[in-house]
Protein backbone atom coordinates (compact mmCIF):
# COMPACT_ATOMS: atom_id res chain seq x y z
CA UNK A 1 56.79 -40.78 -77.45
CA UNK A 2 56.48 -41.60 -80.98
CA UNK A 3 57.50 -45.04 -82.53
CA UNK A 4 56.80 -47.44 -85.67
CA UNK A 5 56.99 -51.12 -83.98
CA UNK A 6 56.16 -54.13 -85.14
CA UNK A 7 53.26 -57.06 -84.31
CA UNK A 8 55.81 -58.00 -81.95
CA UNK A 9 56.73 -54.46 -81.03
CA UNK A 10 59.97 -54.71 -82.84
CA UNK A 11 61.90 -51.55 -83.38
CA UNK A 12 64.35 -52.29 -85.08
CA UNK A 13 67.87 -54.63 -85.67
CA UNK A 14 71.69 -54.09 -86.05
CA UNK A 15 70.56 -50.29 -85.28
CA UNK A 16 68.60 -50.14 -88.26
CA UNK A 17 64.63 -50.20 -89.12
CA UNK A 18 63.03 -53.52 -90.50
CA UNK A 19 60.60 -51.57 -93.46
CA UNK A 20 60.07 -48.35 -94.88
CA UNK A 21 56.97 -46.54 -95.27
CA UNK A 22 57.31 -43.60 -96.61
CA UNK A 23 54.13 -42.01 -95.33
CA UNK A 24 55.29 -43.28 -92.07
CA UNK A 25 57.97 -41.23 -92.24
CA UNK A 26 56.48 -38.02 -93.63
CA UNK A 27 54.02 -38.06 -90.22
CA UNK A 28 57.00 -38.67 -88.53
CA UNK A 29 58.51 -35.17 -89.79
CA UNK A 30 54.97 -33.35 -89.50
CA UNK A 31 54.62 -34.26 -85.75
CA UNK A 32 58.34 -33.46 -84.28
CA UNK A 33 59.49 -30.47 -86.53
CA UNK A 34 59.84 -27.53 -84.75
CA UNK A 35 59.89 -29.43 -81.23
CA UNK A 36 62.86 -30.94 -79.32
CA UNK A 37 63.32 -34.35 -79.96
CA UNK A 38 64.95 -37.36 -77.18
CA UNK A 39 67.39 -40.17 -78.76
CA UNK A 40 69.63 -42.61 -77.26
CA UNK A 41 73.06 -41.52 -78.99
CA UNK A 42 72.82 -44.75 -81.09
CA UNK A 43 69.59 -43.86 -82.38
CA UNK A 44 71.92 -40.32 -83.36
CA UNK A 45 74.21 -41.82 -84.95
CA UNK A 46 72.17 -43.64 -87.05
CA UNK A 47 71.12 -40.49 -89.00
CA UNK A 48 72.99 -39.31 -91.64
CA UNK A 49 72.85 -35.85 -90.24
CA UNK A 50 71.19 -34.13 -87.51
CA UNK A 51 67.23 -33.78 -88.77
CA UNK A 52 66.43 -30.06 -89.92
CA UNK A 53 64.27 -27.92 -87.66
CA UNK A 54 64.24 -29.86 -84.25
CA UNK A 55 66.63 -29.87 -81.42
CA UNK A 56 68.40 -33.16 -81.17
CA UNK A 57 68.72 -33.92 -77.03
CA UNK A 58 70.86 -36.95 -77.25
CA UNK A 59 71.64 -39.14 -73.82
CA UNK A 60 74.75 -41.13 -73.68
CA UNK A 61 76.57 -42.89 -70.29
CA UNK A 62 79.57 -41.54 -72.18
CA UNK A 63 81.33 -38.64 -70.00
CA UNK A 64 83.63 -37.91 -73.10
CA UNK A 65 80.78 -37.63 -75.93
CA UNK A 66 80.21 -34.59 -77.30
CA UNK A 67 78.87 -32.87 -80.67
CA UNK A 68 79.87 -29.18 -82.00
CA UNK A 69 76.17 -29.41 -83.98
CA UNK A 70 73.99 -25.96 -82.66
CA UNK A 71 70.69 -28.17 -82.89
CA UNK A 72 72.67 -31.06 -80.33
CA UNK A 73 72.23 -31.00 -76.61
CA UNK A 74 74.56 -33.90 -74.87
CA UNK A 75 73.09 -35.37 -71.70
CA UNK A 76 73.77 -38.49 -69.50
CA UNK A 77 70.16 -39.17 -68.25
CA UNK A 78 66.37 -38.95 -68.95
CA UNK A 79 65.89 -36.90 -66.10
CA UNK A 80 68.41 -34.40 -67.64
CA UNK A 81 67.15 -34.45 -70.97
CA UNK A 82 63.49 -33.80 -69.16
CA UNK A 83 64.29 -30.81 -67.55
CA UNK A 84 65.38 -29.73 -71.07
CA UNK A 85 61.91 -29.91 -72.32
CA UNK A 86 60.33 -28.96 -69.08
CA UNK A 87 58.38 -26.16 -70.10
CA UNK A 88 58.13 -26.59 -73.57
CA UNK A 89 53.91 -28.13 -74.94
CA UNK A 90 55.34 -30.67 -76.56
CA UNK A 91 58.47 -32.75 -77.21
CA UNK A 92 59.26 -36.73 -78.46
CA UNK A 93 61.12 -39.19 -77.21
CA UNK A 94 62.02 -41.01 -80.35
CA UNK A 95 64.19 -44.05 -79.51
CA UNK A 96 65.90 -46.32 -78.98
CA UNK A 97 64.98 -49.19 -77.06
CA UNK A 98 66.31 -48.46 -73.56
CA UNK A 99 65.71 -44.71 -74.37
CA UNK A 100 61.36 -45.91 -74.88
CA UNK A 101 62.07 -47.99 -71.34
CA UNK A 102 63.40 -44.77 -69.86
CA UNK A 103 60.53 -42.74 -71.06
CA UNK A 104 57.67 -44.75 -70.58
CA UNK A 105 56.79 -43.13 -67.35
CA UNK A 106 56.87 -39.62 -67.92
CA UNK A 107 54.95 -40.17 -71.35
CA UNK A 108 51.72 -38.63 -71.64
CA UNK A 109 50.88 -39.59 -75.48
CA UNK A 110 51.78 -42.22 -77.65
CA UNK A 111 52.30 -41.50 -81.56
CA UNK A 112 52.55 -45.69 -82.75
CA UNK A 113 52.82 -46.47 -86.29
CA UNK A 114 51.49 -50.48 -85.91
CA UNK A 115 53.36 -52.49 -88.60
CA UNK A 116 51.24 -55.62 -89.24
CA UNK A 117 53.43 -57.84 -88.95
CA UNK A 118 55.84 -59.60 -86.79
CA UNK A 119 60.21 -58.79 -87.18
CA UNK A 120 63.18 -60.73 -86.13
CA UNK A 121 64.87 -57.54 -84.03
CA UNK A 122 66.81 -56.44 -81.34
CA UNK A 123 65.02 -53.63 -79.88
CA UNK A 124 61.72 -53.63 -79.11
CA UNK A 125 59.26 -50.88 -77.41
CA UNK A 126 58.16 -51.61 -74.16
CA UNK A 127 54.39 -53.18 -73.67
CA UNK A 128 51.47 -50.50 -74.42
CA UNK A 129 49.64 -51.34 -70.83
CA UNK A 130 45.83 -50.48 -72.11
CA UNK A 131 45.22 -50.07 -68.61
CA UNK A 132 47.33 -47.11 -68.12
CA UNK A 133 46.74 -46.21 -71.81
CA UNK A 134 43.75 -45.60 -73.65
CA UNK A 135 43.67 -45.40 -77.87
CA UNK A 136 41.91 -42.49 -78.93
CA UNK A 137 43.16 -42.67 -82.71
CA UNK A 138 43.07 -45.36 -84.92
CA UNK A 139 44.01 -44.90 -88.74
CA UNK A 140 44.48 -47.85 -90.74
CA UNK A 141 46.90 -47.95 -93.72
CA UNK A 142 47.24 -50.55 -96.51
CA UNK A 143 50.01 -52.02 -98.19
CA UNK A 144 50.44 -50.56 -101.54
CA UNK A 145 53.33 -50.00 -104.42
CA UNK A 146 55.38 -47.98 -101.73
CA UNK A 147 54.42 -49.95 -98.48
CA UNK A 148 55.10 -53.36 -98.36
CA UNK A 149 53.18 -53.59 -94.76
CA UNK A 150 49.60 -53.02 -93.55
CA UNK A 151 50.14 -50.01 -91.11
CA UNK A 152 47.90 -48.55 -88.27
CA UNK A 153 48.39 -45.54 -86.90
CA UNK A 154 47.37 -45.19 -83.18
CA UNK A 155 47.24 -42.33 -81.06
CA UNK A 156 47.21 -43.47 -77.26
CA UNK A 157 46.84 -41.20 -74.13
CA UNK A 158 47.76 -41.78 -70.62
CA UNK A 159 44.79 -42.71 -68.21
CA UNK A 160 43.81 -40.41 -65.16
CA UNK A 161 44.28 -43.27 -62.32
């Protein structure tokens, strides 16, 4: 999975984000393109236009949704949009809220961009457990002419329980 969440792991409000970090969102690019990529169809619909160079797998409850994009897959669950990625090295679940609850348990890597500081929102990302997850990345950013935030980035990997 791979999220930028606040203090207060805020995600986001009125299906928007709460800052922009530009560097944030170049890592963003560098880690899913080229890999299939899991969204809520909010979270869709909140691009502009499908992102270049990843498949879009997009999960709706909605029996009548569909897209005529070649880089869109429609499904109605996680454990559809799963066995899409089944046997691929590596794919993202990228949000939103109930999509990160959904895909919690079959994560085995967290890409978190840690926004210091704390956001009205919401959607938030589920709790980081750090008994089930263990940071093995840390890279702290500070704020500067083109951040207006303090950001960490932080690399977590399941635990072998």
């Amino acid at each position: 999975m791979i999220a930028a969440i606040g203090m207060n792991n805020a995600l986001g409000k009125d299906n928007d984000l709460l800052w922009h970090l530009p560097n944030d969102f170049k890592r963003f690019k560098q880690l899913t393109t080229g890999h299939k990529i899991i969204m809520g169809r909010k979270t869709f619909e909140s691009f502009p236009k499908p992102l270049p160079n990843r498949t879009h797998i997009i999960i709706t409850r909605d029996s009548n949704y569909s897209l005529d994009l070649p880089s869109c897959i429609v499904v109605h669950s996680m454990d559809e949009a799963l066995k899409l990625v089944h046997n691929d090295n590596i794919s993202y679940i990228i949000g939103g809220g109930e999509i990160y609850d959904l895909g919690m348990p079959h994560a085995d890597i967290l890409e978190i961009t840690r926004v210091h500081e704390t956001f009205e929102a919401d959607t938030y990302f589920p709790e980081i457990d750090e008994k089930i997850w263990k940071r093995t990345r840390e890279e702290f950013h500070p704020s500067d002419e083109r951040h207006n935030y303090n950001f960490t980035y932080l690399t977590y990997r399941r635990r072998i329980l």
